[in-house]
N, C-alpha and C. Protein backbone atom coordinates (compact mmCIF):
# COMPACT_ATOMS: atom_id res chain seq x y z
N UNK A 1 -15.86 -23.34 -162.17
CA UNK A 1 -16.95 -23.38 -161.24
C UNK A 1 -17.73 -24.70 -161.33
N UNK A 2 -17.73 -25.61 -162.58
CA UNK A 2 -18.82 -26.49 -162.52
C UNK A 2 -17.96 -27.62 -161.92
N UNK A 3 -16.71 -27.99 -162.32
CA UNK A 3 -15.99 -29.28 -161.94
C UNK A 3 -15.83 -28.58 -160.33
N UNK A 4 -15.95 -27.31 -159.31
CA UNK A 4 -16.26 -27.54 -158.10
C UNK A 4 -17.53 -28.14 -157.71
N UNK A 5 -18.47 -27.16 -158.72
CA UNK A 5 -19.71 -28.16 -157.93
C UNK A 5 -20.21 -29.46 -158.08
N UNK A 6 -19.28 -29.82 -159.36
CA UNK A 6 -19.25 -31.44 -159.51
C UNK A 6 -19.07 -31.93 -158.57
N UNK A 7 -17.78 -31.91 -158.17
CA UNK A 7 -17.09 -32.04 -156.20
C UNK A 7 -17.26 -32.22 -155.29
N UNK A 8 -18.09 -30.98 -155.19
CA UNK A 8 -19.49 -30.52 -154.17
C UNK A 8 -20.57 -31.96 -154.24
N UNK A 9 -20.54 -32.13 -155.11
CA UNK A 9 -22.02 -32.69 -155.51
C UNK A 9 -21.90 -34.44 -155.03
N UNK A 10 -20.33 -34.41 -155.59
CA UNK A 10 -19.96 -35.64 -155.48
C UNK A 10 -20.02 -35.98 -153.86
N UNK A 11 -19.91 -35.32 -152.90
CA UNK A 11 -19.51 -35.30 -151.80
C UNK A 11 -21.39 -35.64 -150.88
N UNK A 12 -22.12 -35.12 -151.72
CA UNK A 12 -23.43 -35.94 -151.13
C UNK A 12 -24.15 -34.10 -151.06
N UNK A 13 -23.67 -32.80 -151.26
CA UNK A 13 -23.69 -31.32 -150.69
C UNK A 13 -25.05 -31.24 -151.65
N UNK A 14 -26.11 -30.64 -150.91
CA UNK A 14 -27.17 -30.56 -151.77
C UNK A 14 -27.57 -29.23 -152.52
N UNK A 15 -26.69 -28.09 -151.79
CA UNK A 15 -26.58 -27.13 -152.51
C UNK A 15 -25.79 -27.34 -153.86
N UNK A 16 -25.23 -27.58 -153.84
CA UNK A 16 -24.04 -27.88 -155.50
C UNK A 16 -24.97 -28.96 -156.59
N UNK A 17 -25.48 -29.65 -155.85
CA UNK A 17 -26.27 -30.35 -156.29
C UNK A 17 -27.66 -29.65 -157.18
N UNK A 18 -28.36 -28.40 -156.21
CA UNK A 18 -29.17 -27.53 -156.61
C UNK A 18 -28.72 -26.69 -157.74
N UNK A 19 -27.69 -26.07 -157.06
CA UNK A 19 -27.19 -25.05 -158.34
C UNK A 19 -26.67 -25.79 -159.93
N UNK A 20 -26.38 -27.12 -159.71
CA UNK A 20 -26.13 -27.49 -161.12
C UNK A 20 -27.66 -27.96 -161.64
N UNK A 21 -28.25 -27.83 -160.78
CA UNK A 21 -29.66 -27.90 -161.60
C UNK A 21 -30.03 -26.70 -162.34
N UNK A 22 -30.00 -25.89 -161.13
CA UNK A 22 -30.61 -24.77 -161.79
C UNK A 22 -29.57 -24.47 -163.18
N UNK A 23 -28.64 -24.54 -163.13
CA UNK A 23 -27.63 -24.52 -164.13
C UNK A 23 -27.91 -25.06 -165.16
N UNK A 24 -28.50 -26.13 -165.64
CA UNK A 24 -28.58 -26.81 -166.69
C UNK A 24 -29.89 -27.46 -166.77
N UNK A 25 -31.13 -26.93 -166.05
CA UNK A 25 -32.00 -26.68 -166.42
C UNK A 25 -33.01 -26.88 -167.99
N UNK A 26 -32.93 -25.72 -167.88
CA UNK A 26 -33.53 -24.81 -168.89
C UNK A 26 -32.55 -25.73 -170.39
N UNK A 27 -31.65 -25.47 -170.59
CA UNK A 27 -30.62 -26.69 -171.85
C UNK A 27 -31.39 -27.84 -171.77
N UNK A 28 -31.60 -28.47 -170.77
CA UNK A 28 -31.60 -29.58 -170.53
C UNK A 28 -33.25 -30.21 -171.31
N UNK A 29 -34.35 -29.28 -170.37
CA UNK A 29 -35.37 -29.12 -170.86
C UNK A 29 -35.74 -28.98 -172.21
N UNK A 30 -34.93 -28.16 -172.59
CA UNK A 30 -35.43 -27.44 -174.35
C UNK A 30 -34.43 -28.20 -175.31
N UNK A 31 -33.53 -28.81 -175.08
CA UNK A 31 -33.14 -30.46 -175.44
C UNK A 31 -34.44 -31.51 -175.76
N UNK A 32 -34.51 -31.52 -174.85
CA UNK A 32 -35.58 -33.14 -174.95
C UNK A 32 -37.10 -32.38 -175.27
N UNK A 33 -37.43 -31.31 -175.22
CA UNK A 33 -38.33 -30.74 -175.89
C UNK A 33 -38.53 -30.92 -177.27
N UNK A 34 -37.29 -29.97 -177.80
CA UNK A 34 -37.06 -30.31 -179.28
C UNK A 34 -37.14 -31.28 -180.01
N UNK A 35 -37.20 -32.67 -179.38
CA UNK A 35 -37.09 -34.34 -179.61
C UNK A 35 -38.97 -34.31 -179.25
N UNK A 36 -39.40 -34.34 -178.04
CA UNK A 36 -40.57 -35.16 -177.84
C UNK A 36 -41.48 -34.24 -177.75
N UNK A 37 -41.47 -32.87 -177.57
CA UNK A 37 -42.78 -31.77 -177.91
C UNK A 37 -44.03 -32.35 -177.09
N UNK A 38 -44.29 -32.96 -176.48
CA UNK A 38 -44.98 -32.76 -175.66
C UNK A 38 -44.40 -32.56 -173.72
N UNK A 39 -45.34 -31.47 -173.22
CA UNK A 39 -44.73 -30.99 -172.08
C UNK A 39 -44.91 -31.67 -170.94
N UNK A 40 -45.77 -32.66 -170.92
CA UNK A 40 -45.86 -33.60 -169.41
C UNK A 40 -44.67 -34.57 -169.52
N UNK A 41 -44.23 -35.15 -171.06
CA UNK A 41 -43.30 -35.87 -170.93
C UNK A 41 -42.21 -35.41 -170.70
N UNK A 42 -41.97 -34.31 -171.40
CA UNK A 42 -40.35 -33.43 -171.36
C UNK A 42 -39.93 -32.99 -169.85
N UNK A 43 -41.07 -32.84 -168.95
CA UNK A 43 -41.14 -32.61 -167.62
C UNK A 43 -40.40 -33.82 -166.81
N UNK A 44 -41.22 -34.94 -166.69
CA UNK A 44 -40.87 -36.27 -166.28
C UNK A 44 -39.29 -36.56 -167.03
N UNK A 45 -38.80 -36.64 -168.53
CA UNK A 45 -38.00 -36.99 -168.73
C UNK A 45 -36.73 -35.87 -167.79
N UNK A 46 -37.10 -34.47 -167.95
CA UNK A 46 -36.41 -33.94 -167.66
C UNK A 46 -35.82 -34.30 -166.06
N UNK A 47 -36.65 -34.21 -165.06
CA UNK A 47 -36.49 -35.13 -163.83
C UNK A 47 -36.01 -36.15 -163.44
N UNK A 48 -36.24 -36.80 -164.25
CA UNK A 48 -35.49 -38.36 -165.18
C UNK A 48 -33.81 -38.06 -164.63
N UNK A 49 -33.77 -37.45 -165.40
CA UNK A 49 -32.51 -36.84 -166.20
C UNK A 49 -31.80 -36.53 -165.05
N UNK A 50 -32.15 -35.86 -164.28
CA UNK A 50 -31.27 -35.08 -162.79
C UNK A 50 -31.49 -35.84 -161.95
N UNK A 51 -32.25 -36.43 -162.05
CA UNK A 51 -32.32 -37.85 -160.62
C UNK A 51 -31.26 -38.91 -160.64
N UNK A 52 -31.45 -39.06 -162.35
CA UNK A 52 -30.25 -40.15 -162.54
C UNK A 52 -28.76 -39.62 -162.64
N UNK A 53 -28.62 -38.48 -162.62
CA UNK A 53 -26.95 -37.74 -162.80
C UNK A 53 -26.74 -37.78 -161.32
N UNK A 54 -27.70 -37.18 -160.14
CA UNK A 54 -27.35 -36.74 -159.40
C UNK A 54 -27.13 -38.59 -158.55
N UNK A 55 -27.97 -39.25 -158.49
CA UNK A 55 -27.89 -40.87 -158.16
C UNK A 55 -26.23 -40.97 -158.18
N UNK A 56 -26.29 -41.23 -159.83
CA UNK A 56 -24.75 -41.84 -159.99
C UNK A 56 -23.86 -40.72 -160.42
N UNK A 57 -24.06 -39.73 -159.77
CA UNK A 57 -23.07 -38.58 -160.00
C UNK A 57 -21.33 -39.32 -159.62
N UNK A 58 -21.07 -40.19 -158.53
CA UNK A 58 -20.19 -40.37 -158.22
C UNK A 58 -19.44 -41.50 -159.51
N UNK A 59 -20.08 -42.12 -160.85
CA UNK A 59 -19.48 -42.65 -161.17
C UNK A 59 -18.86 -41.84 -162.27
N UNK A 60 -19.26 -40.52 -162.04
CA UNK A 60 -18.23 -39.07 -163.22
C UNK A 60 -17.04 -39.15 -162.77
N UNK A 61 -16.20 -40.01 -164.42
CA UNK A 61 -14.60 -39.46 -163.86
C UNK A 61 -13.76 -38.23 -164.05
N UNK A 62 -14.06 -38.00 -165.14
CA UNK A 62 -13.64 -36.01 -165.13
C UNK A 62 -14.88 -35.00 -164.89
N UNK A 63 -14.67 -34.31 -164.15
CA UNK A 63 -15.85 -33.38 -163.69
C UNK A 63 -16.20 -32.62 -164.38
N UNK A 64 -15.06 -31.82 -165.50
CA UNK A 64 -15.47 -30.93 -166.55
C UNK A 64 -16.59 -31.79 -167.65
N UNK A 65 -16.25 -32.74 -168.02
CA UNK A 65 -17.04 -33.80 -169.00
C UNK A 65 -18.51 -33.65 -168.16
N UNK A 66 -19.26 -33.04 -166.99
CA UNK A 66 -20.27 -32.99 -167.25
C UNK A 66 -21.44 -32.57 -167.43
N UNK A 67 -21.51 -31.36 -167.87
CA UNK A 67 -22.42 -31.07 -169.17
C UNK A 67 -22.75 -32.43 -170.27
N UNK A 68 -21.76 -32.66 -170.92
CA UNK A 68 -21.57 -33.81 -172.32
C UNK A 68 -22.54 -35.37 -171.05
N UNK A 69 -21.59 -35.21 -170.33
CA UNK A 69 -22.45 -36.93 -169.73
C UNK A 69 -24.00 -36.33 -168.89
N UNK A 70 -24.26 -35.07 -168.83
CA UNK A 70 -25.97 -34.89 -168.63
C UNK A 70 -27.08 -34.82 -169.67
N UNK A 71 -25.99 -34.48 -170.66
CA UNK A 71 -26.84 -34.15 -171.90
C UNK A 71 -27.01 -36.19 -172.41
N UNK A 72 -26.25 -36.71 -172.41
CA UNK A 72 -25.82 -38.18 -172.50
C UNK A 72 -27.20 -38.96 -172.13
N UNK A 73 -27.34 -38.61 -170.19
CA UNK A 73 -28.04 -39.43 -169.77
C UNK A 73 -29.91 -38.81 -169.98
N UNK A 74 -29.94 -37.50 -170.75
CA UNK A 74 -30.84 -36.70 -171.32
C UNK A 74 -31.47 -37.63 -172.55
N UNK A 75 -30.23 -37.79 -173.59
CA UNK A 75 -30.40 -38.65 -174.56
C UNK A 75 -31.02 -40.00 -174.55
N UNK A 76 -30.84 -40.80 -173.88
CA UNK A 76 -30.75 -41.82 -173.27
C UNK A 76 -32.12 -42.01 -172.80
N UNK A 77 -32.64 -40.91 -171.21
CA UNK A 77 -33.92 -41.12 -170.89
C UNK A 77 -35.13 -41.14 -172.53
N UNK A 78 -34.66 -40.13 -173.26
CA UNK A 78 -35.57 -39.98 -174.52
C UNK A 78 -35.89 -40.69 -175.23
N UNK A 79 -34.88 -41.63 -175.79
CA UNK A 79 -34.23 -43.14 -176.04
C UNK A 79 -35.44 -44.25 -175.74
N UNK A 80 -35.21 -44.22 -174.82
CA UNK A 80 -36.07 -45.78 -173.72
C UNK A 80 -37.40 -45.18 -173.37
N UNK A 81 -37.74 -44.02 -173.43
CA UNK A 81 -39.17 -43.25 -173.77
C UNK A 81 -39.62 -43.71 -174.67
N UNK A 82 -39.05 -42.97 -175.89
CA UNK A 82 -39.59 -43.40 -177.42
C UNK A 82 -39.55 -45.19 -177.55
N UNK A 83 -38.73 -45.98 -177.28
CA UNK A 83 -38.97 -47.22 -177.20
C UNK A 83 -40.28 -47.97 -176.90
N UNK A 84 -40.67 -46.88 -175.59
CA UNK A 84 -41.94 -48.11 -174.37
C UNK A 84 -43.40 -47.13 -175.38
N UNK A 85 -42.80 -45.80 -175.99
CA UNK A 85 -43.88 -45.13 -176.80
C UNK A 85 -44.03 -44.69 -177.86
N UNK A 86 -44.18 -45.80 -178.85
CA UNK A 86 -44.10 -45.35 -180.24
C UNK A 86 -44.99 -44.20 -180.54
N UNK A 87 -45.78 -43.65 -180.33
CA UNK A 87 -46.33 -41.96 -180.43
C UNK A 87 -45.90 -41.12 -180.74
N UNK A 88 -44.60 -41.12 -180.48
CA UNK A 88 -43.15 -40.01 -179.74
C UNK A 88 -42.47 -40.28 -181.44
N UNK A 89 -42.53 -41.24 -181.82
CA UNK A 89 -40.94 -41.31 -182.89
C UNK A 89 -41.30 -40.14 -183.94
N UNK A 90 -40.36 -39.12 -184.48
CA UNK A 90 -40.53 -38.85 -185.27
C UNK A 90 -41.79 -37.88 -185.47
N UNK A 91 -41.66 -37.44 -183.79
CA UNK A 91 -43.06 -36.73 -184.08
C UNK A 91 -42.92 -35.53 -185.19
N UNK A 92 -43.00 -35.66 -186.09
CA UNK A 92 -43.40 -35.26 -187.31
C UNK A 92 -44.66 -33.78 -186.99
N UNK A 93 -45.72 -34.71 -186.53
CA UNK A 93 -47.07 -33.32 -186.60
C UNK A 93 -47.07 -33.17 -185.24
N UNK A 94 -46.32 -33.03 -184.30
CA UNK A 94 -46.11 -32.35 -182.90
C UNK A 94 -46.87 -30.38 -183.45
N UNK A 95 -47.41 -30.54 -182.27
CA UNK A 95 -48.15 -29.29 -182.24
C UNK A 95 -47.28 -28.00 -182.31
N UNK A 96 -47.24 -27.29 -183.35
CA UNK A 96 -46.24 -26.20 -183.43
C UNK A 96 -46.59 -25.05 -182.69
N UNK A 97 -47.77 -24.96 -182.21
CA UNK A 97 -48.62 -23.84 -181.75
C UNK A 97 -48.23 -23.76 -179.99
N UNK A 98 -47.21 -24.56 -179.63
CA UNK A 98 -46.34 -24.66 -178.67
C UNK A 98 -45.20 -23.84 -178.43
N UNK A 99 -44.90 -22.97 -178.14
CA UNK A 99 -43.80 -21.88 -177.37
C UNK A 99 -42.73 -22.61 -177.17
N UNK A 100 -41.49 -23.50 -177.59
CA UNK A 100 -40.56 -24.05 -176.75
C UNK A 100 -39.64 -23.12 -176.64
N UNK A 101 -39.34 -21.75 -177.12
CA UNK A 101 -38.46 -21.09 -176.19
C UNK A 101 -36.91 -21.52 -176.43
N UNK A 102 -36.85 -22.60 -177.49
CA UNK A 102 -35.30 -23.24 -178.19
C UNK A 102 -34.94 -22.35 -178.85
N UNK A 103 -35.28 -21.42 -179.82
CA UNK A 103 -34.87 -20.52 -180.72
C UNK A 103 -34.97 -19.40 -179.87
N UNK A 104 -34.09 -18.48 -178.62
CA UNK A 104 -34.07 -17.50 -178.24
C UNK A 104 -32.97 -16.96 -178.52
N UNK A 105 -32.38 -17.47 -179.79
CA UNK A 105 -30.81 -17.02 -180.01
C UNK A 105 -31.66 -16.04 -180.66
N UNK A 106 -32.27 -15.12 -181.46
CA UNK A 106 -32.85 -14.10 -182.35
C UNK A 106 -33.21 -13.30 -180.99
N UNK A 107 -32.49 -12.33 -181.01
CA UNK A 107 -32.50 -11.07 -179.60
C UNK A 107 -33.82 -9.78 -180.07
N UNK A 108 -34.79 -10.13 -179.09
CA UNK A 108 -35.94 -9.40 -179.02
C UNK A 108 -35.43 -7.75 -178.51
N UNK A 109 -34.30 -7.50 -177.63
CA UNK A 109 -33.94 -6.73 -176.98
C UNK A 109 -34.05 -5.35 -178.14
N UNK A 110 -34.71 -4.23 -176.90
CA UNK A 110 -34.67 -3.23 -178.24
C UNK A 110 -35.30 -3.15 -179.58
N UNK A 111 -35.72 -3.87 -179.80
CA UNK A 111 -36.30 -4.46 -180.91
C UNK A 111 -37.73 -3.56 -181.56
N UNK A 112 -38.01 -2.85 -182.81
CA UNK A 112 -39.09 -2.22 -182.85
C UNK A 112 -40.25 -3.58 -182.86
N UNK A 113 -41.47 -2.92 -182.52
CA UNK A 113 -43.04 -4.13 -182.95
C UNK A 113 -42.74 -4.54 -184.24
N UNK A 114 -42.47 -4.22 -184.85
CA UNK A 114 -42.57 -4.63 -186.52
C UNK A 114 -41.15 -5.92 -186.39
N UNK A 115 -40.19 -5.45 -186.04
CA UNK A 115 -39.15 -6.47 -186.02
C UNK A 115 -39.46 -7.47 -185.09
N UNK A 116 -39.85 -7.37 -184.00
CA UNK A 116 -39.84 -8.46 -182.96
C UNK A 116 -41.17 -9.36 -183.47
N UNK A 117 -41.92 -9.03 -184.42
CA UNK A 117 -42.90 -9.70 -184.75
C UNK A 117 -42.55 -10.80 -185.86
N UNK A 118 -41.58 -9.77 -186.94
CA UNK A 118 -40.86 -11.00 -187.68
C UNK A 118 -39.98 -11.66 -186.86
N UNK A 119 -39.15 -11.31 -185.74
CA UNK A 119 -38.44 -12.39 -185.49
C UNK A 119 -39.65 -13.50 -184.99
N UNK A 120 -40.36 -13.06 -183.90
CA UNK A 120 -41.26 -14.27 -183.85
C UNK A 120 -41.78 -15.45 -184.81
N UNK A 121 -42.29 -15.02 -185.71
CA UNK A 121 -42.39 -15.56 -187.50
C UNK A 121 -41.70 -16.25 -187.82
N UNK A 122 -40.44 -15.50 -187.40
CA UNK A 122 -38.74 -16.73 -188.24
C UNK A 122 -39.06 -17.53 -186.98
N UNK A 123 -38.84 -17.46 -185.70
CA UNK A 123 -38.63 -18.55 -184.80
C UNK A 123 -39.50 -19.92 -184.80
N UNK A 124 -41.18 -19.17 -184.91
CA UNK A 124 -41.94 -20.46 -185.39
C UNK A 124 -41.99 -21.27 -186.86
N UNK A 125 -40.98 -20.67 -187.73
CA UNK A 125 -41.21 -20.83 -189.33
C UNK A 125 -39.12 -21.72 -189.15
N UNK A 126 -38.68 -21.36 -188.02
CA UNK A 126 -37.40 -22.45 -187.44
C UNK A 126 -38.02 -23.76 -186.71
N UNK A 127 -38.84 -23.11 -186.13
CA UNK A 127 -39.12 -24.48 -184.86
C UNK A 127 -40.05 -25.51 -185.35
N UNK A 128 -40.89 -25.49 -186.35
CA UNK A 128 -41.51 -26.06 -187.47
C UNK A 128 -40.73 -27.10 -187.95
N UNK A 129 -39.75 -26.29 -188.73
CA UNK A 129 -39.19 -27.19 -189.71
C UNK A 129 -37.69 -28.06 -188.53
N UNK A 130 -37.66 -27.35 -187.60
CA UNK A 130 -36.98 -28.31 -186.70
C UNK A 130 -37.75 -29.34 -186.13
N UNK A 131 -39.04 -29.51 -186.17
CA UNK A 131 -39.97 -30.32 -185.77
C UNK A 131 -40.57 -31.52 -187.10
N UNK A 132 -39.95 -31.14 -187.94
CA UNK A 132 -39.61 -32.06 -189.14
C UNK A 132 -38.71 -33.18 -189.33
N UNK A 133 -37.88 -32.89 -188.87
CA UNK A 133 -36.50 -33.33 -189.32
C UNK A 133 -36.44 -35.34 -188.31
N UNK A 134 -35.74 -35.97 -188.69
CA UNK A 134 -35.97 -37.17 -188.03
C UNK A 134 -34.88 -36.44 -186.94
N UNK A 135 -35.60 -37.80 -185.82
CA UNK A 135 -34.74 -37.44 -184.72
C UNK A 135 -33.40 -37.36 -184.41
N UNK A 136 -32.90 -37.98 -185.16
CA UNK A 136 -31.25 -38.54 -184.68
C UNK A 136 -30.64 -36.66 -185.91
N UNK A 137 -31.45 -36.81 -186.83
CA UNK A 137 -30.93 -35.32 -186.87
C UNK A 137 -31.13 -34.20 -186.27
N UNK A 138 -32.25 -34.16 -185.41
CA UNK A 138 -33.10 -32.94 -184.97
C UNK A 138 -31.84 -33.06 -183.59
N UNK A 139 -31.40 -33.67 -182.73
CA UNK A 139 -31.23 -33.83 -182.04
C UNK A 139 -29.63 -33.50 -182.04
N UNK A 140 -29.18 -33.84 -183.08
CA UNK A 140 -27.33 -33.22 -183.47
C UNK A 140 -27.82 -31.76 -183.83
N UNK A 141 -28.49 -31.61 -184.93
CA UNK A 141 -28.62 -30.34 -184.91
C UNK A 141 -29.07 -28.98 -183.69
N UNK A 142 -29.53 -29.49 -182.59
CA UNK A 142 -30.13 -28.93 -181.73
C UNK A 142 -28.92 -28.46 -180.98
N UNK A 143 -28.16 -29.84 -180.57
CA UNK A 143 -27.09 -30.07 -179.92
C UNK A 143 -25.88 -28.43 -180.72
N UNK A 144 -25.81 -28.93 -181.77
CA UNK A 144 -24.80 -27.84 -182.62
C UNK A 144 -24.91 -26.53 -183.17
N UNK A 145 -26.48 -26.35 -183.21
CA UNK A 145 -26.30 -24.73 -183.73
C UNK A 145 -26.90 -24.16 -182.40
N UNK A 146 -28.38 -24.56 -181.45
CA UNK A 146 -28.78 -23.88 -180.58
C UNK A 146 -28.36 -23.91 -179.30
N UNK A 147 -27.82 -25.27 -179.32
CA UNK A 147 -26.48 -25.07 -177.62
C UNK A 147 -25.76 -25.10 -177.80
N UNK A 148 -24.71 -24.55 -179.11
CA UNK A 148 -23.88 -24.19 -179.73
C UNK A 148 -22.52 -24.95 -178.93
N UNK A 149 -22.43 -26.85 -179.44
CA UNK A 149 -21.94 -27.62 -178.72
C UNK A 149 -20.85 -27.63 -180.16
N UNK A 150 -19.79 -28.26 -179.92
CA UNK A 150 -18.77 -28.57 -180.92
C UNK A 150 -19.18 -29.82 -181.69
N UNK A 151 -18.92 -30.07 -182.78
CA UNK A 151 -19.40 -31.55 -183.49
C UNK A 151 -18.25 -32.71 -182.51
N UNK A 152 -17.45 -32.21 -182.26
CA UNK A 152 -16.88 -33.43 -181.46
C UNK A 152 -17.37 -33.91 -179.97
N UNK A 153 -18.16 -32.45 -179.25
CA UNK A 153 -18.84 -32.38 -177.81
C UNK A 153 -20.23 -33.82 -178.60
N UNK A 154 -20.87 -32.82 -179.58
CA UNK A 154 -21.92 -33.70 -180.31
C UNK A 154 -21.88 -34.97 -180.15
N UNK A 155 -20.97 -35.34 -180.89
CA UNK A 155 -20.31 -36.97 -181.53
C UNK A 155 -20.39 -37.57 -180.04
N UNK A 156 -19.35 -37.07 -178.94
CA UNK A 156 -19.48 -37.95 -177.77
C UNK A 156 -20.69 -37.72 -176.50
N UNK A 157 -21.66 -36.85 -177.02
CA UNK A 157 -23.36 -36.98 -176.57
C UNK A 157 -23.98 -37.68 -176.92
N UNK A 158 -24.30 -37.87 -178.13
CA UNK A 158 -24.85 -39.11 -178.75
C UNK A 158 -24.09 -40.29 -179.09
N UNK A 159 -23.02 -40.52 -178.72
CA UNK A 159 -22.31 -41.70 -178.61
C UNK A 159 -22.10 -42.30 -180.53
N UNK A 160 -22.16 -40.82 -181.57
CA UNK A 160 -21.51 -41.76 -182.80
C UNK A 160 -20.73 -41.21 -183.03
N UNK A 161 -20.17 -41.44 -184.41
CA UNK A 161 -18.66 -41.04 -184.98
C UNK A 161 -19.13 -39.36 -186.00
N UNK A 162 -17.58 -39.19 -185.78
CA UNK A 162 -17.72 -37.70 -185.83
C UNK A 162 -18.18 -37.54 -187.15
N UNK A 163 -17.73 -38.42 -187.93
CA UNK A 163 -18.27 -37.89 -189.52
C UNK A 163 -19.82 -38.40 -189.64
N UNK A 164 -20.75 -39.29 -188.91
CA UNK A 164 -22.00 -39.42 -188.69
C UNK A 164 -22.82 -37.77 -188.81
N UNK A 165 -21.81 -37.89 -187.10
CA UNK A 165 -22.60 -36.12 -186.86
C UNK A 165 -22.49 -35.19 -187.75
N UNK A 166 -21.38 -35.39 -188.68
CA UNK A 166 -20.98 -33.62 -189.03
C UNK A 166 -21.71 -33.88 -190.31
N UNK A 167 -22.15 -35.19 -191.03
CA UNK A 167 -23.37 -35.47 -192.17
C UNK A 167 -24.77 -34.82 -191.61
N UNK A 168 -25.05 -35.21 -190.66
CA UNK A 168 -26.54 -35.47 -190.16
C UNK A 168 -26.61 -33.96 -189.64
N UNK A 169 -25.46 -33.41 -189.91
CA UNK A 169 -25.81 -31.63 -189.03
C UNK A 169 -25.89 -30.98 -190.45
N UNK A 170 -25.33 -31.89 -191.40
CA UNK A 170 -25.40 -30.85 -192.52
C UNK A 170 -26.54 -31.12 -193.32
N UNK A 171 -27.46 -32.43 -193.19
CA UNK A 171 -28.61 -33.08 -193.79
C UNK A 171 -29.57 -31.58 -193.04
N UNK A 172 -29.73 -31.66 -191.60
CA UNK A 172 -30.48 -30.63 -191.01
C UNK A 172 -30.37 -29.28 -191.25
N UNK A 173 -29.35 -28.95 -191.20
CA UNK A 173 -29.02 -27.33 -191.94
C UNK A 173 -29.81 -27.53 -193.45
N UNK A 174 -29.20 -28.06 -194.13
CA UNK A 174 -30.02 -27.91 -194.97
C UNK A 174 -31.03 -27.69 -195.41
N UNK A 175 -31.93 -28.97 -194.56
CA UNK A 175 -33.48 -29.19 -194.77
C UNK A 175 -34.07 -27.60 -194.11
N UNK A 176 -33.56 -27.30 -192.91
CA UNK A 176 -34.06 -26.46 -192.47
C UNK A 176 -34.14 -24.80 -193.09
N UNK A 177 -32.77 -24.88 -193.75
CA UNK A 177 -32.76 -23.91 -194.28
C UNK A 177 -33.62 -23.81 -196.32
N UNK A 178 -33.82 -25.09 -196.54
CA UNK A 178 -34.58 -25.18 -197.90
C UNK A 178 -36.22 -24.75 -197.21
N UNK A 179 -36.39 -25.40 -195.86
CA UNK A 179 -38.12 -25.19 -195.20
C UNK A 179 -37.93 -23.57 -194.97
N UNK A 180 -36.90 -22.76 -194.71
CA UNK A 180 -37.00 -21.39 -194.51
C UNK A 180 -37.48 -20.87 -195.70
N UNK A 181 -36.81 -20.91 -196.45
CA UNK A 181 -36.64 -20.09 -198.07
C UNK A 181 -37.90 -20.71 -198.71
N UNK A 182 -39.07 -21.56 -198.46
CA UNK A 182 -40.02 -22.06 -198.70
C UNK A 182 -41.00 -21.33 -198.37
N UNK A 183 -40.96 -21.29 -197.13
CA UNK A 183 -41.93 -20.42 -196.49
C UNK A 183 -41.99 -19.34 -196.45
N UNK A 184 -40.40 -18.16 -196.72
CA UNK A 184 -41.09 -17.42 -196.74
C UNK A 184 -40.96 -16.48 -198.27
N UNK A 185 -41.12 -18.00 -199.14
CA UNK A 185 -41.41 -17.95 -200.56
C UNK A 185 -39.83 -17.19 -201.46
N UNK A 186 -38.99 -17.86 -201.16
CA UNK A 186 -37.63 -17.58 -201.78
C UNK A 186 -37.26 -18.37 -202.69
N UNK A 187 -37.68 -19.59 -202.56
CA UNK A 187 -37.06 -19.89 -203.87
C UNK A 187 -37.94 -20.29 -205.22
């Protein structure tokens, strides 16, 4: 379905064009969220992002490849952001008291009050310590456990080598999982 509406899209069709928005959306968003935590920018970048795919949509040479080249030109807008705004690098003390809605892999569904309250707990006591981590890791890691991308999809999103990524995913697992067992006093 997506390499049609690639097709579609390629062809100038503004519906195909729409629906791969709406399609990749929400990823797209809570991507560059996870990196810059604040929401007027993640907005603009996000816009960024689909203006410039849909622009030079025609220079996509395999149509399946794009997911990997939106997430690419995602990277990229964030990139030349953080460049013109040193504010952004590493935001470190980004406001945690922010909802990003990245950790919805923990299923509320059914769920008693008592449980859905700890999952809430774990999600902000995840999104914390994902809000720690330097960027170039926060950003493989995001890529690999919460849009559950392959380290090789990874590697050619961020444009490095595979054993880069599959270090820097395991630097983040880590950290994240030593900030879990911290907090909620395990080790």
């Amino acid at each position: 379905m997506i390499k049609f509406l690639v097709e579609e899209a390629k062809k100038g069709k503004k519906d195909a064009m729409e629906r791969l928005y709406n399609l990749f959306l929400k990823k797209i968003y809570n991507f560059i969220f996870t990196i810059v935590k604040d929401e007027d920018e993640v907005k603009e970048l996000t816009q960024e992002t689909f203006l410039k795919a849909f622009t030079n949509i025609k220079s996509l040479r395999e149509n399946e490849y794009f997911e990997q080249w939106l997430y690419r030109i995602a990277r990229n807008e964030v990139y030349q952001m953080l460049k013109r705004n040193k504010k952004f690098v590493n935001n470190r003390n980004a406001d945690s008291s922010k909802k990003t809605d990245i950790l919805n892999t923990i299923s509320d569904e059914g769920s008693s009050p008592e449980k859905s309250c700890l999952n809430n707990e774990l999600r902000e006591i995840i999104d914390e310590a994902i809000s720690k981590l330097p960027v170039k890791q926060k950003e493989v890691f995001v890529l690999a456990v919460v849009h559950k991308k392959s380290y090789l999809e990874v590697s050619e999103i961020v444009g490095r080598s595979l054993l880069s990524v599959k270090s820097d995913i395991f630097r983040a697992r880590s950290f994240v999982k030593e900030y879990i067992n911290k907090k909620l006093g395990l080790n």
